[in-house]
N, C-alpha and C. Protein backbone atom coordinates (compact mmCIF):
# COMPACT_ATOMS: atom_id res chain seq x y z
N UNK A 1 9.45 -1.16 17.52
CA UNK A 1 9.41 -0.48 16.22
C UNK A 1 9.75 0.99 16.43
N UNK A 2 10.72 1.44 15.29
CA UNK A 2 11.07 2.85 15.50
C UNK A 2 9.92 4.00 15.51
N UNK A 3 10.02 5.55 15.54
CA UNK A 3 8.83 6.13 15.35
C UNK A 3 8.83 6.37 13.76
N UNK A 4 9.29 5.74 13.44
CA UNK A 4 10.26 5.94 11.80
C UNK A 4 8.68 4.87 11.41
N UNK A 5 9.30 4.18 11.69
CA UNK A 5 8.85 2.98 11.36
C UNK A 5 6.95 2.65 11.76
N UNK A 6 6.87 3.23 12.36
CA UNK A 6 5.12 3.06 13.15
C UNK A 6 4.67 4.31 12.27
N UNK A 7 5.26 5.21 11.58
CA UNK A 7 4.75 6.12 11.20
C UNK A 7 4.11 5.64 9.44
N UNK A 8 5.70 5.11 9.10
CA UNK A 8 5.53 4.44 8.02
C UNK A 8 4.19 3.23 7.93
N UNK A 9 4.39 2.46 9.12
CA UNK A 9 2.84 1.69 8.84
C UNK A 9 1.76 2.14 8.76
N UNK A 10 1.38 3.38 9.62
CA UNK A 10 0.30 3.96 9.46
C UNK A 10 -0.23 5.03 8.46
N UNK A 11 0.95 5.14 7.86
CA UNK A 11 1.01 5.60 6.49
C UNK A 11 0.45 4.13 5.11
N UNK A 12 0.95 3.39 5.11
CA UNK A 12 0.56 2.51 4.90
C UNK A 12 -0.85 2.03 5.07
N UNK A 13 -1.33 1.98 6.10
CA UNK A 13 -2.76 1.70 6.40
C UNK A 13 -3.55 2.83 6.26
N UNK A 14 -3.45 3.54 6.43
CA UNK A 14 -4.17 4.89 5.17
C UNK A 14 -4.20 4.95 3.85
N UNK A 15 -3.26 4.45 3.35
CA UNK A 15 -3.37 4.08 2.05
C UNK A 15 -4.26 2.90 1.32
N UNK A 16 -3.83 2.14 2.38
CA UNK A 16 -5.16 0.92 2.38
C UNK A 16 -6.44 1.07 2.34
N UNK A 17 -6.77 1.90 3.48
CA UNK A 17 -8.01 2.24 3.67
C UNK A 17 -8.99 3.30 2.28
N UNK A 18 -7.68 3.83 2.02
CA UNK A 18 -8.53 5.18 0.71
C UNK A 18 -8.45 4.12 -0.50
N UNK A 19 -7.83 2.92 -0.61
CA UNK A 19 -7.98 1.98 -2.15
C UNK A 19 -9.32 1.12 -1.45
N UNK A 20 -9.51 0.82 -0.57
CA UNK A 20 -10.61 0.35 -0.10
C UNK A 20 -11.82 1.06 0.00
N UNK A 21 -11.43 2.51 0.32
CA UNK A 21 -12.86 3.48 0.27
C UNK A 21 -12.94 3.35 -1.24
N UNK A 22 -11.95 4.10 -2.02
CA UNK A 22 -12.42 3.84 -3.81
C UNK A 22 -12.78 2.83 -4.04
N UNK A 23 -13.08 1.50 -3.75
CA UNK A 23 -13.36 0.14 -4.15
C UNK A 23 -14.76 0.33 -4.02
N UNK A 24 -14.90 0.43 -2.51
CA UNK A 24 -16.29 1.02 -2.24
C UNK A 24 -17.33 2.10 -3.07
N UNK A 25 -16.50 3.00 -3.27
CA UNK A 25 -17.37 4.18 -4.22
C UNK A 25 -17.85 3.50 -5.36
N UNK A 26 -16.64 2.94 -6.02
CA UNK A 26 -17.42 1.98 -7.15
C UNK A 26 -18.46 1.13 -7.19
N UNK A 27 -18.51 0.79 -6.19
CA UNK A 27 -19.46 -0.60 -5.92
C UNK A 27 -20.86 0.44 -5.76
N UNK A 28 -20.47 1.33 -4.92
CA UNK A 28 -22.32 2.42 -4.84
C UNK A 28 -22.82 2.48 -5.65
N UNK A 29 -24.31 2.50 -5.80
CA UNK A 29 -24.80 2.87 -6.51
C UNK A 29 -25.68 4.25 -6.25
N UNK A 30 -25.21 4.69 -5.36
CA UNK A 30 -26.18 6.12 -4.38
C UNK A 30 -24.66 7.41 -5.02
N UNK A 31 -25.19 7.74 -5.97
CA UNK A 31 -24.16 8.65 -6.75
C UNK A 31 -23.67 9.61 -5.10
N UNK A 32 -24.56 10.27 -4.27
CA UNK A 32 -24.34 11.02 -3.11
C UNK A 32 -22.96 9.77 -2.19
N UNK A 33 -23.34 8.87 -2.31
CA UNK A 33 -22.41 7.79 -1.40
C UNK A 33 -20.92 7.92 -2.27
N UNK A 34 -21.16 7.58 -3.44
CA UNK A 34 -19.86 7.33 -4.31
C UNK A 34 -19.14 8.95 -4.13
N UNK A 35 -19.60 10.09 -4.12
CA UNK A 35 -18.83 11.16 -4.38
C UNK A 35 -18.21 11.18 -2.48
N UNK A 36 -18.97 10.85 -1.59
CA UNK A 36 -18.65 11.20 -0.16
C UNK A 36 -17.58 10.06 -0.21
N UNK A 37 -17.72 8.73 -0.65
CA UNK A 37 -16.74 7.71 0.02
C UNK A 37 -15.28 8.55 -1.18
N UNK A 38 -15.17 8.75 -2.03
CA UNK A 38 -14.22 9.12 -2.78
C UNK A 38 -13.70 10.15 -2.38
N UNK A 39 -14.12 11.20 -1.99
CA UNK A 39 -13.58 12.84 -0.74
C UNK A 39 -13.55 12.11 0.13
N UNK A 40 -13.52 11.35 1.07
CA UNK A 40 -12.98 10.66 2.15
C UNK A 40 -11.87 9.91 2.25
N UNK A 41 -11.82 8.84 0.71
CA UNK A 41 -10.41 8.25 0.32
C UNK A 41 -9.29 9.54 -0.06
N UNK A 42 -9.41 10.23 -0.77
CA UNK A 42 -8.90 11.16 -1.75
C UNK A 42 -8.35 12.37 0.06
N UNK A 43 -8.98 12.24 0.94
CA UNK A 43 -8.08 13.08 1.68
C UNK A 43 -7.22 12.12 2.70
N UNK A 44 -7.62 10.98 2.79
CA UNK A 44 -6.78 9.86 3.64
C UNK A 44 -5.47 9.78 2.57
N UNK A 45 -5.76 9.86 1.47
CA UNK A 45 -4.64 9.38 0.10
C UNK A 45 -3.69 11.20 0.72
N UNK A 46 -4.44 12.08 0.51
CA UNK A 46 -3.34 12.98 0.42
C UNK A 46 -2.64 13.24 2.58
N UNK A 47 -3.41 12.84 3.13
CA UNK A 47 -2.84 12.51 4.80
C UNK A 47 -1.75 11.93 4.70
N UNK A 48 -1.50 10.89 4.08
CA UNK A 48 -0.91 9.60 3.78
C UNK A 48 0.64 9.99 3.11
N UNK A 49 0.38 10.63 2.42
CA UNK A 49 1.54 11.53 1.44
C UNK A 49 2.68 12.13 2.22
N UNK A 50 1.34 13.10 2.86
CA UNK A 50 1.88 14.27 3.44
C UNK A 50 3.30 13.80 4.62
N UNK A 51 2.50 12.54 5.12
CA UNK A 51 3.22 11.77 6.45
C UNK A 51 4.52 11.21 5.62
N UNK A 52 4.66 11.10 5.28
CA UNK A 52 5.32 9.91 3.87
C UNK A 52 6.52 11.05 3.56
N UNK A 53 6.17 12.49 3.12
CA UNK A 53 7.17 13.44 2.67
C UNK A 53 8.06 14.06 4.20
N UNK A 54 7.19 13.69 5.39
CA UNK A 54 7.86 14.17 6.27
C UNK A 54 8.70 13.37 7.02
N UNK A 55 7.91 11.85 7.10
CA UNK A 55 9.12 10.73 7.18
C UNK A 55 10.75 10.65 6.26
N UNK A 56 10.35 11.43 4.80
CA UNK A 56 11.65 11.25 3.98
C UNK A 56 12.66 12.46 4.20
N UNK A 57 12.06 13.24 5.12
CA UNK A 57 12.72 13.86 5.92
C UNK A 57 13.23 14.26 7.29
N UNK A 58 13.03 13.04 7.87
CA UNK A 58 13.38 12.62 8.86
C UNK A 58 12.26 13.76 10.22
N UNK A 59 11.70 14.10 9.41
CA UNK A 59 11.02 14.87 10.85
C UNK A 59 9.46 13.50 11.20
N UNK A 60 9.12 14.23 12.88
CA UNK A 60 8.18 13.99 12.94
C UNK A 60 7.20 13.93 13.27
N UNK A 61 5.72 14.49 11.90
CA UNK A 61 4.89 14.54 12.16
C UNK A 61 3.60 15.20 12.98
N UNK A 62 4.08 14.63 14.45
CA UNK A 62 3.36 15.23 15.60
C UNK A 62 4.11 16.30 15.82
């Protein structure tokens, strides 16, 4: 797999992970849990981006 390409998956699986942390927040009922799991998705979501805008520009990353 290219570094193109491994970057893109793990971009991908960050994204996974922050619709899975929000799934989670919802399900809390510990208002302190729901706001921490949601700032935890919500910066994996913008990690995720960031990797994503630098892949569409061919740089990378590291």
């Amino acid at each position: 797999m290219s570094v193109s390409g491994e970057s893109r998956g793990r971009s991908q699986q960050m994204r996974t992970k922050a619709r899975e942390l929000n799934e989670a927040a919802e399900r809390s009922t510990d208002p302190e849990e729901r706001r921490r799991l949601k700032e935890k998705a919500r910066r994996l979501q913008e990690q995720s981006e960031q990797e994503g805008r630098m892949d569409d520009r061919g740089m990378d990353p590291m």
